[in-house]
N, C-alpha and C. Protein backbone atom coordinates (compact mmCIF):
# COMPACT_ATOMS: atom_id res chain seq x y z
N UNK A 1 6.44 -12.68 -25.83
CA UNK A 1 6.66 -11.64 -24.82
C UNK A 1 5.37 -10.87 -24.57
N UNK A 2 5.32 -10.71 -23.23
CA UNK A 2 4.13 -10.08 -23.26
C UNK A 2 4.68 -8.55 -21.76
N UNK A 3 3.72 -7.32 -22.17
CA UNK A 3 4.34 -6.33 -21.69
C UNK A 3 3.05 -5.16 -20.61
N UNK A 4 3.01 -5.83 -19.46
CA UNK A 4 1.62 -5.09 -18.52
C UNK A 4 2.16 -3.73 -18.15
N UNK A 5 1.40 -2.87 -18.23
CA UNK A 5 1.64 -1.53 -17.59
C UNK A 5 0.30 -1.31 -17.01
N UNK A 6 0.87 -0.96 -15.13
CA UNK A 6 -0.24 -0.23 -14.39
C UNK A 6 -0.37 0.90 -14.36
N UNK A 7 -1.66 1.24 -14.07
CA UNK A 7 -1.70 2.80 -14.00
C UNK A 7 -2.90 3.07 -12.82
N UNK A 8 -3.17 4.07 -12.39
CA UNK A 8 -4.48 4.73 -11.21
C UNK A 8 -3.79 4.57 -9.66
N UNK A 9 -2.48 3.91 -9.72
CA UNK A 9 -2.52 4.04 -7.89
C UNK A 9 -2.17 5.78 -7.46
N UNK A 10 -1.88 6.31 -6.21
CA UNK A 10 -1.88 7.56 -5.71
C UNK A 10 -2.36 7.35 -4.46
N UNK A 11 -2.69 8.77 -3.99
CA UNK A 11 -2.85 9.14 -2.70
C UNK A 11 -4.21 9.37 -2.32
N UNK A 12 -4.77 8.39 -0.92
CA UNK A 12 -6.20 8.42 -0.65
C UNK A 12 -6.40 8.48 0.49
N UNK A 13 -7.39 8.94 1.49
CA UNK A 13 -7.87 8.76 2.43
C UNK A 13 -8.17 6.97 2.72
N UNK A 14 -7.93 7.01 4.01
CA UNK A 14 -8.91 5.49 5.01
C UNK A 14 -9.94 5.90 4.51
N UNK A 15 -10.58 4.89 3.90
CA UNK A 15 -12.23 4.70 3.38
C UNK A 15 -12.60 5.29 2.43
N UNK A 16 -11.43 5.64 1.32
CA UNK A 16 -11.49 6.22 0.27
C UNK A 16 -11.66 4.87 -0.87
N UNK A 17 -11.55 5.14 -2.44
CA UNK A 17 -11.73 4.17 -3.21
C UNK A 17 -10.60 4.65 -4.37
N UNK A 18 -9.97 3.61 -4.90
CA UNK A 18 -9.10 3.94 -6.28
C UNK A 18 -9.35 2.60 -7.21
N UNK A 19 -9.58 3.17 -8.33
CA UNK A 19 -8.92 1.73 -9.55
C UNK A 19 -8.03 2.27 -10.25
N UNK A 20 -7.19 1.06 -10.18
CA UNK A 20 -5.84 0.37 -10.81
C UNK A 20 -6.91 0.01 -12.16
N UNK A 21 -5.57 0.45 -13.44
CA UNK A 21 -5.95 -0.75 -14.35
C UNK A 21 -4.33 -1.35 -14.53
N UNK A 22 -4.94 -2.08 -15.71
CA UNK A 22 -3.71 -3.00 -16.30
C UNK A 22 -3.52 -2.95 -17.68
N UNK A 23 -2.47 -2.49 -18.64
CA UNK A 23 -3.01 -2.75 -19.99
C UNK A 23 -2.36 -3.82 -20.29
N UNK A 24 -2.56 -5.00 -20.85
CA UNK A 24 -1.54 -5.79 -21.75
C UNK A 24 -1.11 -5.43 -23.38
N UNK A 25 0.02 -5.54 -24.07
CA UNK A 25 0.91 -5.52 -24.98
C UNK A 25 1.57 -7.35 -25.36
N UNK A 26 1.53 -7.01 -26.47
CA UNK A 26 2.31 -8.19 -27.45
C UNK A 26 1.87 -9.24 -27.56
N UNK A 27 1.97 -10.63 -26.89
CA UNK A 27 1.12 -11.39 -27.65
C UNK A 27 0.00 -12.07 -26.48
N UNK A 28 -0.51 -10.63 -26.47
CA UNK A 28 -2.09 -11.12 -25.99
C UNK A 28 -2.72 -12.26 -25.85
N UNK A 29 -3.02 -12.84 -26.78
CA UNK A 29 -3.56 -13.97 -27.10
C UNK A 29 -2.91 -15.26 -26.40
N UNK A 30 -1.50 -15.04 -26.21
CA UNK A 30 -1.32 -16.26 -24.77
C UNK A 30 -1.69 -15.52 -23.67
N UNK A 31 -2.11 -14.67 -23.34
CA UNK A 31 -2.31 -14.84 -21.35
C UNK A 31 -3.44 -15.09 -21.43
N UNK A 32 -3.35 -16.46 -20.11
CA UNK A 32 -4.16 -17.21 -19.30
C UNK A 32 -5.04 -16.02 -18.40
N UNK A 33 -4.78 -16.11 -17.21
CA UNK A 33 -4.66 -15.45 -15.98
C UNK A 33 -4.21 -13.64 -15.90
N UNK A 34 -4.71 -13.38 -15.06
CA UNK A 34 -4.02 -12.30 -14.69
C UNK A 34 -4.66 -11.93 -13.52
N UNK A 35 -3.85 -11.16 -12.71
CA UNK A 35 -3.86 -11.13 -11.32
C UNK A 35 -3.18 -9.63 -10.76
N UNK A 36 -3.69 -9.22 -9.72
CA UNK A 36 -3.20 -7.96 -8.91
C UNK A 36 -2.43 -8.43 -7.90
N UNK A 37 -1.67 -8.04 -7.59
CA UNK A 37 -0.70 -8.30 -6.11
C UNK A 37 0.10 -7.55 -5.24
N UNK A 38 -0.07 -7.14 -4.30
CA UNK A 38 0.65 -5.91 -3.25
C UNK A 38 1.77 -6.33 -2.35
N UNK A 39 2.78 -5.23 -2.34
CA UNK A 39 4.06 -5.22 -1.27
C UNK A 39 3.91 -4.00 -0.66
N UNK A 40 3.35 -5.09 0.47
CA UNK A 40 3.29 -3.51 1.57
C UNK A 40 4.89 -3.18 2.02
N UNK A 41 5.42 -1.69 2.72
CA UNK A 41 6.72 -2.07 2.81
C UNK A 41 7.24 -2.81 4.35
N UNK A 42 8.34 -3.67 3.43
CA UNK A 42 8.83 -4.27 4.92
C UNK A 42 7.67 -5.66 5.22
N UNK A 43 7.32 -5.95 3.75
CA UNK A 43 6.18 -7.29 3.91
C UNK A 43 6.42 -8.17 2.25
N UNK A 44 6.11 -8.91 2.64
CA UNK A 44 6.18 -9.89 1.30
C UNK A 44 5.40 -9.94 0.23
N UNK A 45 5.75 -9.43 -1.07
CA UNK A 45 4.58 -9.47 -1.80
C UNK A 45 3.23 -11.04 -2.22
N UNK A 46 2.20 -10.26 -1.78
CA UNK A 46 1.37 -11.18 -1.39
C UNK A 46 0.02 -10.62 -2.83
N UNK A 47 -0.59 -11.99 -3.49
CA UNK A 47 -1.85 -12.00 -3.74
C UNK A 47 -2.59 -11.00 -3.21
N UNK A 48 -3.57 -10.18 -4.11
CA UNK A 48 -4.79 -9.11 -3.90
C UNK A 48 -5.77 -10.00 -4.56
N UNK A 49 -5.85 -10.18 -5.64
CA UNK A 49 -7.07 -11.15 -6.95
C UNK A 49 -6.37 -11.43 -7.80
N UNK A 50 -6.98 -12.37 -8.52
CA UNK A 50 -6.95 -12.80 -9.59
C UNK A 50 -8.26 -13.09 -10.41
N UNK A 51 -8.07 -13.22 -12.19
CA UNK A 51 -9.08 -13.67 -12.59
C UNK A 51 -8.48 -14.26 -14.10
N UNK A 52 -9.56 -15.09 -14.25
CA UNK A 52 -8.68 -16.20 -15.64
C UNK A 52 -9.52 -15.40 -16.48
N UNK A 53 -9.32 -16.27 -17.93
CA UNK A 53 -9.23 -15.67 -19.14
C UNK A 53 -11.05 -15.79 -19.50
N UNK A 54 -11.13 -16.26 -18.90
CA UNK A 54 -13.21 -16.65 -18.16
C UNK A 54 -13.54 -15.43 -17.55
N UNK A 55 -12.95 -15.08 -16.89
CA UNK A 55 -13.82 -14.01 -16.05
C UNK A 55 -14.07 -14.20 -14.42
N UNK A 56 -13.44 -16.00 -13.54
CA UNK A 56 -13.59 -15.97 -13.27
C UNK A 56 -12.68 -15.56 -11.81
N UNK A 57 -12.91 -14.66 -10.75
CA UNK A 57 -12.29 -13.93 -9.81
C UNK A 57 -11.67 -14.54 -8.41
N UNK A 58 -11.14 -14.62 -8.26
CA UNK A 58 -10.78 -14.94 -6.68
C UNK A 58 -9.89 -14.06 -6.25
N UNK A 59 -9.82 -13.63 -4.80
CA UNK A 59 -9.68 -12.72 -3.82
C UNK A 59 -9.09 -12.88 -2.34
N UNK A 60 -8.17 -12.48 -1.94
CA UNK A 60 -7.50 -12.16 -0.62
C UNK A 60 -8.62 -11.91 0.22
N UNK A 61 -8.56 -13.28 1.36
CA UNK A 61 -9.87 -13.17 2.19
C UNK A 61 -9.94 -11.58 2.51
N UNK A 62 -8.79 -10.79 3.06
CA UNK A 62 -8.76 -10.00 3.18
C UNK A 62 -9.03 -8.62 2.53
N UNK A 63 -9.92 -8.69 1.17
CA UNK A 63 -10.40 -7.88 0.46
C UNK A 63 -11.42 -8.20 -0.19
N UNK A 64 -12.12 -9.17 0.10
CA UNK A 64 -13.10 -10.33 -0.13
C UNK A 64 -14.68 -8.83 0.42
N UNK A 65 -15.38 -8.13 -0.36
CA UNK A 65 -16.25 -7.38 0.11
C UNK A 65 -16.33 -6.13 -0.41
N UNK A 66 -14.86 -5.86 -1.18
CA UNK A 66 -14.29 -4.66 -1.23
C UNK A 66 -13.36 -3.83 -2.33
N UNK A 67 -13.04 -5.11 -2.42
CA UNK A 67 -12.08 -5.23 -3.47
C UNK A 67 -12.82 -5.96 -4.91
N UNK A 68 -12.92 -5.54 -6.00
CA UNK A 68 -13.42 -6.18 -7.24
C UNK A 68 -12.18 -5.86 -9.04
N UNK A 69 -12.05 -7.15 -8.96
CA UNK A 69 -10.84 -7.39 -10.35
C UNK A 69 -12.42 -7.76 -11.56
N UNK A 70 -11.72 -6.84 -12.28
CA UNK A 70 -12.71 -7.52 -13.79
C UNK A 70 -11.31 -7.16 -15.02
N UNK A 71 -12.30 -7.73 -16.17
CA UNK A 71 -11.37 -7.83 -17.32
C UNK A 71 -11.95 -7.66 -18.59
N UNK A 72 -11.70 -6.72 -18.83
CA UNK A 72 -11.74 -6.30 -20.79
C UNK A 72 -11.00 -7.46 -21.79
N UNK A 73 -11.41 -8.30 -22.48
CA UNK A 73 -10.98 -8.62 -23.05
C UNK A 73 -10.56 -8.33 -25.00
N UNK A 74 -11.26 -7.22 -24.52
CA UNK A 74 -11.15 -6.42 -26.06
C UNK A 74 -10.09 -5.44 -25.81
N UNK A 75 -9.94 -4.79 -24.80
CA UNK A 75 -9.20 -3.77 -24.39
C UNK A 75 -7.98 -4.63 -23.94
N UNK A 76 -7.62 -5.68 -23.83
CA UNK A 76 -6.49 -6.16 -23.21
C UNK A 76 -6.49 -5.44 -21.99
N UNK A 77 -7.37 -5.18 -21.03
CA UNK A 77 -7.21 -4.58 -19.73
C UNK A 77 -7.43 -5.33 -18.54
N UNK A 78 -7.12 -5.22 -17.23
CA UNK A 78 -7.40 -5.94 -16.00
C UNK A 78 -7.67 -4.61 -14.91
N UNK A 79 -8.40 -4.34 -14.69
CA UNK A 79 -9.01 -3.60 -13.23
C UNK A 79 -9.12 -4.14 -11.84
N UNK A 80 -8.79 -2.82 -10.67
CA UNK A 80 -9.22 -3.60 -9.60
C UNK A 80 -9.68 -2.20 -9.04
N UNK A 81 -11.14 -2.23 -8.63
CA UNK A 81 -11.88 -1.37 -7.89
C UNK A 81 -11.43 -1.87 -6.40
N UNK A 82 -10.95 -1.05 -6.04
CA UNK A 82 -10.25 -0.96 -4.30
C UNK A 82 -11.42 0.42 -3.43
N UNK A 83 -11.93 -0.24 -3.06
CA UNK A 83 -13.38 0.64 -2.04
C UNK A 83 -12.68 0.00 -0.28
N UNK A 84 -13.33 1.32 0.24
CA UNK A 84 -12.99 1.25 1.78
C UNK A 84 -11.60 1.07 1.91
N UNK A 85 -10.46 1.44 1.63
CA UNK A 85 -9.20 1.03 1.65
C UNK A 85 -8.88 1.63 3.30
N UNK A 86 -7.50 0.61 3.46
CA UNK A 86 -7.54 0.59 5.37
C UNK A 86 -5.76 1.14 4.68
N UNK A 87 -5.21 1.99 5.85
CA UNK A 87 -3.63 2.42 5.87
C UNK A 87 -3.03 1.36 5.55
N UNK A 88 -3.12 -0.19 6.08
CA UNK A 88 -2.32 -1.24 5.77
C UNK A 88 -2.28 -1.79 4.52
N UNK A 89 -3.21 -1.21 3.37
CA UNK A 89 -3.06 -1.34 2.70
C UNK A 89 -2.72 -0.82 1.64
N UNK A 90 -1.47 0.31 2.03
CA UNK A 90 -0.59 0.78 1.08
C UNK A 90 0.31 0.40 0.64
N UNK A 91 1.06 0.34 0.05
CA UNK A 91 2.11 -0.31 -0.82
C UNK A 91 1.84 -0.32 -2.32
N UNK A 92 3.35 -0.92 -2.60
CA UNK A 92 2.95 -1.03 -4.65
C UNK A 92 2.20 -2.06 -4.90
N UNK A 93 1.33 -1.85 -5.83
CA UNK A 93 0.57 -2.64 -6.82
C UNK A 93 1.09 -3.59 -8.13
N UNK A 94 1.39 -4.35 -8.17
CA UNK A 94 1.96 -5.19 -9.09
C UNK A 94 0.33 -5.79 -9.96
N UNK A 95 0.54 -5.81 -11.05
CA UNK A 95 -0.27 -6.57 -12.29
C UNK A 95 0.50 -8.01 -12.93
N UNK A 96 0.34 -8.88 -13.12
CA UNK A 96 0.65 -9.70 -13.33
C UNK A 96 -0.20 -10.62 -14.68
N UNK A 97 0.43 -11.00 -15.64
CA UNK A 97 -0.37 -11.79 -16.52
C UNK A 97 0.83 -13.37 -16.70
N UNK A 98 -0.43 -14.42 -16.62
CA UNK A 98 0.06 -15.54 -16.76
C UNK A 98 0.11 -16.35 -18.16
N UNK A 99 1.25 -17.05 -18.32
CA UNK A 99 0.72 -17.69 -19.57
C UNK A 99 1.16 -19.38 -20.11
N UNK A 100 1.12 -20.09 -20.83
CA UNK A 100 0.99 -21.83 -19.84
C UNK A 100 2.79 -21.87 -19.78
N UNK A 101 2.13 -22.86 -18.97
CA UNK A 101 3.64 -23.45 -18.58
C UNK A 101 4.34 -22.65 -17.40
N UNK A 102 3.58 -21.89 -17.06
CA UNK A 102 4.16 -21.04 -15.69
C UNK A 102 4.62 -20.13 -16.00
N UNK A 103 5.02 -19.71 -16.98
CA UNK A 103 5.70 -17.83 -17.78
C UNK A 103 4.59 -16.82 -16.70
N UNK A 104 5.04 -16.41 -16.56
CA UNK A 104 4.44 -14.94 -15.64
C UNK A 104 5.09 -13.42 -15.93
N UNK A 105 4.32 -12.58 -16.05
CA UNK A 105 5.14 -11.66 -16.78
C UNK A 105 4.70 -10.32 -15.33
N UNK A 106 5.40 -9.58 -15.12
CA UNK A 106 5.42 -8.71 -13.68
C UNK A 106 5.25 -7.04 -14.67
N UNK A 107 4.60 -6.39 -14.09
CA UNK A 107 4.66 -4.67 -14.26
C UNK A 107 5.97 -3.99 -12.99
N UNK A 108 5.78 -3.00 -13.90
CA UNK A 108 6.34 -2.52 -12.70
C UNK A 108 6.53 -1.75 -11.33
N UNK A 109 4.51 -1.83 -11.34
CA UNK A 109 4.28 -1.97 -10.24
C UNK A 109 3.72 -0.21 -10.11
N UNK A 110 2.61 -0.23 -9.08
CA UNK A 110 2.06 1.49 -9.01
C UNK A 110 1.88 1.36 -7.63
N UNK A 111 2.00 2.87 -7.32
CA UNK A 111 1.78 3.25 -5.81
C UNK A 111 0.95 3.40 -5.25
N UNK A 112 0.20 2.86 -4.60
CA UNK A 112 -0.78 3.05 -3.62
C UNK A 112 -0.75 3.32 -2.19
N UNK A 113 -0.86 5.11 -1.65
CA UNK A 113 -0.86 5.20 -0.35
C UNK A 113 -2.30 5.30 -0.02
N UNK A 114 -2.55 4.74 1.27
CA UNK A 114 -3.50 5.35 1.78
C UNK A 114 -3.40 6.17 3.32
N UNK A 115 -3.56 7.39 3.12
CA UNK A 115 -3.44 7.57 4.83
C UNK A 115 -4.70 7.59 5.86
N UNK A 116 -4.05 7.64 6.70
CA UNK A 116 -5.19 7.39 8.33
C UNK A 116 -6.01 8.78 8.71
């Protein structure tokens, strides 16, 4: 079992900046992957980043510039520096850690407004 809690979303200006982290709990040592992901409302929760147990990152063309996921691996943590944020991209924040065989484990998710 493994147990993510987010924390840093809130309330920002268009062209403001926030980081999200992620902590992981329990058995650490299986997650693969871990990944950020947003539900804007009245939209499908969709991919923000991801990054494996490497370090290495991939990104929603759409935050591709702007957006940066890194990872503590001592801290069991996952970050995502969110710079220039646009209104459409408010909604909850989901953290996500993967582990083999397809197990995926979900937070429960932090708020991120941004207004115009």
């Amino acid at each position: 079992q493994v147990q993510v809690v987010e924390s840093g979303g809130g309330l920002v200006q268009a062209g403001g900046s926030l980081r999200l982290s992620c902590a992981a709990s329990g058995s650490i040592f299986s997650i693969k992957d871990m990944g950020w992901h947003r539900q804007a409302p009245g939209k499908q929760r969709e991919l923000v980043a991801g990054i494996t147990s490497g370090g290495i990152a991939n990104y929603a063309d759409s935050v591709k510039g702007r957006f940066t996921i890194s990872r503590d691996n001592v801290k069991n943590t996952v970050y995502l520096q969110m710079n220039s944020l646009k209104p459409e991209e408010t909604g909850v924040y989901y953290c996500t850690a993967d582990l083999a065989r397809g197990v995926r484990y979900w937070g429960q998710g932090t708020q991120v407004t941004v207004s115009s």
